[in-house]
C-alpha atoms as a PDB file:
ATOM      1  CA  UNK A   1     100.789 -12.199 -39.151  1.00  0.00           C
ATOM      2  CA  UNK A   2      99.330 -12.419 -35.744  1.00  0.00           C
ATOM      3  CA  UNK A   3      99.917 -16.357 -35.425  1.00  0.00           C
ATOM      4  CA  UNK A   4     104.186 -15.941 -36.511  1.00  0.00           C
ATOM      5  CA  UNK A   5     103.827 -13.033 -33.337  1.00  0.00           C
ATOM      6  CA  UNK A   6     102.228 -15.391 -31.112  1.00  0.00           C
ATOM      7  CA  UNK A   7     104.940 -18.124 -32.616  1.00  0.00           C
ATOM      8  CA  UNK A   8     108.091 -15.569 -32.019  1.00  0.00           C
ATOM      9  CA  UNK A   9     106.852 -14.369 -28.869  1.00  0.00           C
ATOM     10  CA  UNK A  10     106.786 -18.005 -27.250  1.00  0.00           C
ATOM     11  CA  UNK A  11     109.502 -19.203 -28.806  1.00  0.00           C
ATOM     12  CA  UNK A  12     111.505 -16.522 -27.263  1.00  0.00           C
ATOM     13  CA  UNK A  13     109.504 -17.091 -23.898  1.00  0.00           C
ATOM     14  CA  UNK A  14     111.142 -20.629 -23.921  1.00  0.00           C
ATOM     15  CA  UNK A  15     114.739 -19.533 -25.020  1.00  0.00           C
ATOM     16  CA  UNK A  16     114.107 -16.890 -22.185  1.00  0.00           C
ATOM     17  CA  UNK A  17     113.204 -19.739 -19.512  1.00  0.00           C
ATOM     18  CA  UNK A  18     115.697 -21.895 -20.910  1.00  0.00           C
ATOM     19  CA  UNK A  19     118.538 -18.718 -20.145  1.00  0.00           C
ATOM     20  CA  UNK A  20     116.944 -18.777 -16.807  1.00  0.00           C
ATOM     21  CA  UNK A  21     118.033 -21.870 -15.661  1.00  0.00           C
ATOM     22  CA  UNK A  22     121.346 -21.393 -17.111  1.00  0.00           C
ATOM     23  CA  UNK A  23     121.676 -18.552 -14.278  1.00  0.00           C
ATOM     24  CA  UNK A  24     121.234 -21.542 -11.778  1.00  0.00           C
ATOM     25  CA  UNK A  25     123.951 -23.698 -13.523  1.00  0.00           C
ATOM     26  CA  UNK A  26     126.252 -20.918 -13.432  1.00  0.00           C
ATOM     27  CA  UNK A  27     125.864 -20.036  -9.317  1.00  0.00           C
ATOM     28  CA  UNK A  28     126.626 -23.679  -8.435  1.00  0.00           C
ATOM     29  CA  UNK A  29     129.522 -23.623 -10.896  1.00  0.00           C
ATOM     30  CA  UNK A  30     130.753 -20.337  -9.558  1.00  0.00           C
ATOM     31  CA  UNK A  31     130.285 -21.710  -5.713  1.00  0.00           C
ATOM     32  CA  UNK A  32     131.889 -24.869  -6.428  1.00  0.00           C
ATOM     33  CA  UNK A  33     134.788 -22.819  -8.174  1.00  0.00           C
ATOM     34  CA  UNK A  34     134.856 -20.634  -5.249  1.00  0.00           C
ATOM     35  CA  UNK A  35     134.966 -23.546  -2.600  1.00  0.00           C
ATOM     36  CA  UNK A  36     137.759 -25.530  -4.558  1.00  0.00           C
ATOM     37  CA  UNK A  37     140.178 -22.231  -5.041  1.00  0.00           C
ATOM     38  CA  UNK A  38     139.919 -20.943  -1.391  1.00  0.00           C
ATOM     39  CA  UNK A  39     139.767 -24.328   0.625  1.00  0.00           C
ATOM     40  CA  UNK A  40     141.939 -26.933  -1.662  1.00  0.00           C
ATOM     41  CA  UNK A  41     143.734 -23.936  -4.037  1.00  0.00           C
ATOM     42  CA  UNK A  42     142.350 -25.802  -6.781  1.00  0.00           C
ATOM     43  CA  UNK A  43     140.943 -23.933  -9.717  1.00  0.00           C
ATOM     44  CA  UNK A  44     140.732 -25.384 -13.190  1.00  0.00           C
ATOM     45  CA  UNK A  45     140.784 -22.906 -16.507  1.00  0.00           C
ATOM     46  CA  UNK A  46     138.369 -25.144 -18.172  1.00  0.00           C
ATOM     47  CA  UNK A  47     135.817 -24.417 -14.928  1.00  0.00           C
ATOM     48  CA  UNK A  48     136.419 -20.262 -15.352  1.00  0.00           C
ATOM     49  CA  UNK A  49     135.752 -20.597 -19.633  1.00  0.00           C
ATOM     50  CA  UNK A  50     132.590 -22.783 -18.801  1.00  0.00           C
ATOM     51  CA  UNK A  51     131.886 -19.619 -16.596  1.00  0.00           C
ATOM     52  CA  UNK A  52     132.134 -16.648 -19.089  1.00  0.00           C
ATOM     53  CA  UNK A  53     130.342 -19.040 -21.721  1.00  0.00           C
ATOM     54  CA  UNK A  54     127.341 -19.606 -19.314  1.00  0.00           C
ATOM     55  CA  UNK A  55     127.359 -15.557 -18.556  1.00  0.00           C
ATOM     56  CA  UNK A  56     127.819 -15.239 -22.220  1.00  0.00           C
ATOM     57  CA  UNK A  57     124.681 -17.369 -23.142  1.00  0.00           C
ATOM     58  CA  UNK A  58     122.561 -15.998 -20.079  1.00  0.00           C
ATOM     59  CA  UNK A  59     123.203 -12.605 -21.415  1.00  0.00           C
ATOM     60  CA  UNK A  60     122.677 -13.326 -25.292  1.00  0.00           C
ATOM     61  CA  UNK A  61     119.482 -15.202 -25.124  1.00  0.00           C
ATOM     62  CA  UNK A  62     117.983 -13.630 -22.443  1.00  0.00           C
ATOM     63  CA  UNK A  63     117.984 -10.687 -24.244  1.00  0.00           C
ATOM     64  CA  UNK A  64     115.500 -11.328 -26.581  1.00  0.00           C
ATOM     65  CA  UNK A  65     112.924 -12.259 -23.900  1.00  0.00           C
ATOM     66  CA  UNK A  66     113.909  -9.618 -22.120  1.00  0.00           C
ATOM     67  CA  UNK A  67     112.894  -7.665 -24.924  1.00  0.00           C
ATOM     68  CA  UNK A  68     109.579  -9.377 -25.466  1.00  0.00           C
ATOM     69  CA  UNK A  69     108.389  -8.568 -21.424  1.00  0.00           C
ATOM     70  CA  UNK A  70     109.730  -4.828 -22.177  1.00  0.00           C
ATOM     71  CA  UNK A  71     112.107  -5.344 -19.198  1.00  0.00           C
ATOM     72  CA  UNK A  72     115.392  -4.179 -21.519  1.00  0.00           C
ATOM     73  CA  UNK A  73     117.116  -1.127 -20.327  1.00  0.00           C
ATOM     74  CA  UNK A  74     115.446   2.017 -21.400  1.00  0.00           C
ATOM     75  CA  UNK A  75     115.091   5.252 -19.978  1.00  0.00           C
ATOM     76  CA  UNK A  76     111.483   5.464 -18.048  1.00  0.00           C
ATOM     77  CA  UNK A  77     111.843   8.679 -16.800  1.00  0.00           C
ATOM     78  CA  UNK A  78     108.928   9.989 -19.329  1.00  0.00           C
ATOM     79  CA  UNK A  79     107.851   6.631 -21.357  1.00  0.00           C
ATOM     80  CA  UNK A  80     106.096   5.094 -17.698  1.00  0.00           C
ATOM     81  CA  UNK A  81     104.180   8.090 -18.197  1.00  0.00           C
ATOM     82  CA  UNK A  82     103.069   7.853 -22.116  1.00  0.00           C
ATOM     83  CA  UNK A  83      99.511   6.628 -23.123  1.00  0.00           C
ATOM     84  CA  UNK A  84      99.561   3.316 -24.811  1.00  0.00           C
ATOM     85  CA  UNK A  85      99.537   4.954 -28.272  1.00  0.00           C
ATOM     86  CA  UNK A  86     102.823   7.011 -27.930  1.00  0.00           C
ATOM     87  CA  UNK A  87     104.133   4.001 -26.389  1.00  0.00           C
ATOM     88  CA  UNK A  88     103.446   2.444 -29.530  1.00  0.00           C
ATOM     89  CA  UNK A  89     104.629   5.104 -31.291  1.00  0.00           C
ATOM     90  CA  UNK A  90     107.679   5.023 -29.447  1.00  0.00           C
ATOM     91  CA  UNK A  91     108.572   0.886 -29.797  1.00  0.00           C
ATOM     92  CA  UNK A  92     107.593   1.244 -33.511  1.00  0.00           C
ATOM     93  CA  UNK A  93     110.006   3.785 -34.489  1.00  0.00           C
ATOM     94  CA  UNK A  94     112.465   2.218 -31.704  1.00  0.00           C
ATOM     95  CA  UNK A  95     112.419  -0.726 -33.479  1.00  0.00           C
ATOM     96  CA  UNK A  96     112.865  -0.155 -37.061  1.00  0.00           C
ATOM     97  CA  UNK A  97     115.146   2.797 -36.996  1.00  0.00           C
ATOM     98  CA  UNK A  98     117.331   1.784 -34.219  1.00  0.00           C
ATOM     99  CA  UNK A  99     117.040  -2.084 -33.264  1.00  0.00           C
ATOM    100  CA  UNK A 100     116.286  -3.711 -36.545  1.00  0.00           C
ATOM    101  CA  UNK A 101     119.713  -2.078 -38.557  1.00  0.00           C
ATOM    102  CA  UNK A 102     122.017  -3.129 -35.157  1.00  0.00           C
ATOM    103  CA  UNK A 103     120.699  -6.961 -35.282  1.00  0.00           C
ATOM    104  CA  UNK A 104     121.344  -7.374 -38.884  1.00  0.00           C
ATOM    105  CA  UNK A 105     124.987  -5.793 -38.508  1.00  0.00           C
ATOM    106  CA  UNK A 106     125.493  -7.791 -35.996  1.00  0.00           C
ATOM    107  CA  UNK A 107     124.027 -11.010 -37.173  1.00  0.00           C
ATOM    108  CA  UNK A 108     126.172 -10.216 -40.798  1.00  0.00           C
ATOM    109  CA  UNK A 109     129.370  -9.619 -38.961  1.00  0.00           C
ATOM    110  CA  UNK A 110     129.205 -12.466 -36.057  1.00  0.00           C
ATOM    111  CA  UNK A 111     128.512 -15.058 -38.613  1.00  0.00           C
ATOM    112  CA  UNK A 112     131.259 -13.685 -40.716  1.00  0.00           C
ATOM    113  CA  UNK A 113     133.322 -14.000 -37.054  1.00  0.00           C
ATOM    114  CA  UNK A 114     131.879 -17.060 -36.079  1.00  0.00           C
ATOM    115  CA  UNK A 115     132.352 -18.827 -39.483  1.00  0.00           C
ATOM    116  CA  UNK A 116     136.079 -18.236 -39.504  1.00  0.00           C
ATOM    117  CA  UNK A 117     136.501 -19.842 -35.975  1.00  0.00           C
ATOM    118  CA  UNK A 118     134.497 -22.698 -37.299  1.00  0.00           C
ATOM    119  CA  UNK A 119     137.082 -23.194 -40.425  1.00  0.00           C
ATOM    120  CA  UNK A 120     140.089 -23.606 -37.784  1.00  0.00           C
ATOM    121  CA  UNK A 121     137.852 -25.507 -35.114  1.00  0.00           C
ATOM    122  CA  UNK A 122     138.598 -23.116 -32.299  1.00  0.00           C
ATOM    123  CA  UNK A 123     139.430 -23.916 -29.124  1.00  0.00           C
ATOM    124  CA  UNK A 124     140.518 -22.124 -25.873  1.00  0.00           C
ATOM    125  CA  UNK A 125     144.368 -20.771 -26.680  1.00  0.00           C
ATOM    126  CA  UNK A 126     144.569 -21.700 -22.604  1.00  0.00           C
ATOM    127  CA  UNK A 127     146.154 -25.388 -21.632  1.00  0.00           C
ATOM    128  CA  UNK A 128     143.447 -27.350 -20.205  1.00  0.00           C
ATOM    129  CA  UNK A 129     140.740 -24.612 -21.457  1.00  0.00           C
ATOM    130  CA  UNK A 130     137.223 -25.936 -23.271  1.00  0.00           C
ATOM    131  CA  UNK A 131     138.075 -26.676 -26.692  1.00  0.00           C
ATOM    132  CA  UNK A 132     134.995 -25.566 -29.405  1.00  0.00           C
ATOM    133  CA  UNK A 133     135.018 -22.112 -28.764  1.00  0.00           C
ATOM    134  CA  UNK A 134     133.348 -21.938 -31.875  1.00  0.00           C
ATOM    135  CA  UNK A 135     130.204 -22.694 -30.370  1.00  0.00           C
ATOM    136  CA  UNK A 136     129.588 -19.510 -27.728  1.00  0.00           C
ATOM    137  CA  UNK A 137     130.908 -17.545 -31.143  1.00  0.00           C
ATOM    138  CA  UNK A 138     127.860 -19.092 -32.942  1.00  0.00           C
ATOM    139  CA  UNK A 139     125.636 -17.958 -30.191  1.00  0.00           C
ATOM    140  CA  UNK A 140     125.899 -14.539 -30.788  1.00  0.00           C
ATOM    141  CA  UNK A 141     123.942 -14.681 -34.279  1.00  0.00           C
ATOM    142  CA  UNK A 142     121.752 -17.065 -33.244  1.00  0.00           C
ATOM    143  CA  UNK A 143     121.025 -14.911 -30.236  1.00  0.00           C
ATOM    144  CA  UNK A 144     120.501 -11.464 -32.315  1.00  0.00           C
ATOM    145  CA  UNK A 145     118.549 -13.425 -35.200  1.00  0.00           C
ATOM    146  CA  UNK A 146     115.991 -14.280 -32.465  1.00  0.00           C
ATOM    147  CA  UNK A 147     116.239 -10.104 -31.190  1.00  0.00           C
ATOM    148  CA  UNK A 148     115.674  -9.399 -34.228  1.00  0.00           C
ATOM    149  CA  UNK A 149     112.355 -11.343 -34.846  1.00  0.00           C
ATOM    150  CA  UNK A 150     111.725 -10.274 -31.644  1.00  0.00           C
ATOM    151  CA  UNK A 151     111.573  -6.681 -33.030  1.00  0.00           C
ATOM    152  CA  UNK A 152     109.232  -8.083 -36.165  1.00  0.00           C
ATOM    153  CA  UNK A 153     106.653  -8.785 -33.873  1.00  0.00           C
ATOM    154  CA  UNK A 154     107.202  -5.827 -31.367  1.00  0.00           C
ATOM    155  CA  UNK A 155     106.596  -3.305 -34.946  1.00  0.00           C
ATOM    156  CA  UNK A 156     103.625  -5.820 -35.818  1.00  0.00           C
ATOM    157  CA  UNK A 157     102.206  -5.813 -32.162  1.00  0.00           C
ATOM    158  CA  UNK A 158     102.927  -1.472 -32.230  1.00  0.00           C
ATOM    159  CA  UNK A 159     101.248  -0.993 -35.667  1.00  0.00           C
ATOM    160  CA  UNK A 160      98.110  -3.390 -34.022  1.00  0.00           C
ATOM    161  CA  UNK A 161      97.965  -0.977 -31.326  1.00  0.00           C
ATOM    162  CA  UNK A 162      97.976   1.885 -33.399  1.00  0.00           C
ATOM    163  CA  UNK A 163      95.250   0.835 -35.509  1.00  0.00           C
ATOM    164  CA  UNK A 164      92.853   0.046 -32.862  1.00  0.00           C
ATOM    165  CA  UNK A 165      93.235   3.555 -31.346  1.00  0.00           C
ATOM    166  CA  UNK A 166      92.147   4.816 -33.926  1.00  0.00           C
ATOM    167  CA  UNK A 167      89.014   3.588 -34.552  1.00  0.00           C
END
């Protein structure tokens, strides 16, 4: 079990570098967008879809690397303060009760949502918009199938922890 935790936690390391550079892509795309509306009033819908997809991706895959440095949003007022073992305590029950049940609902009803824009072959409704709109859609599964094993390993890593405290 240790070996699929090292495999899901640098997998998700890559998809996490990978969303990194997608923040780059998106600044030059925004400045571009920015120097073409306010200098030729030029702006082109295709160039402001592109935009919310990028955010949209950044957001979706960086989450589950943001998840695997424990740099997600949680309140630190008293968990900074916890010994390693309530921490553990604390991602364990985190994880299972809370994180685990969202992914799959959301992984059952994206793909349900996704699947249906696939049938039609989705586009932008927009003239001149991206056409396969299908694809961000697709993302978000994809995206919260690899939270999800991010949370597998977290609950394997947390029950590791708690085993070697107490011996």
């Amino acid at each position: 079990m240790k070996r699929v935790q090292a495999i899901i936690d640098k997998f998700n390391t890559r998809v996490g570098q990978w969303a990194s550079w997608l923040t780059t892509v998106l600044v030059l795309l925004m400045c571009y967008d920015v120097f073409m509306r306010y200098f030729f009033s030029n702006s082109k819908t295709w160039i402001l879809e592109l935009e919310w997809h990028l955010f949209a991706l950044i957001f979706l895959f960086g989450a589950s690397y943001a998840f695997k440095e424990d740099r997600h949003v949680r309140v630190d007022l008293f968990y900074t303060y916890f010994s390693e073992k309530k921490k553990a305590w604390i991602n364990l029950i985190g994880s299972a009760v809370l994180l685990m049940p969202w992914c799959f609902i959301v992984i059952w009803k994206s793909w349900t949502y996704e699947y249906s824009s696939w049938q039609i072959a989705e586009g932008s409704p927009q003239p001149g918009g991206l056409p396969a709109r299908y694809l961000v859609k697709g993302a978000i599964a994809l995206a919260f199938v690899l939270l999800f094993l991010q949370g597998l390993a977290t609950i394997y890593h947390s029950i590791q922890i708690l085993k070697s405290s107490k011996q």
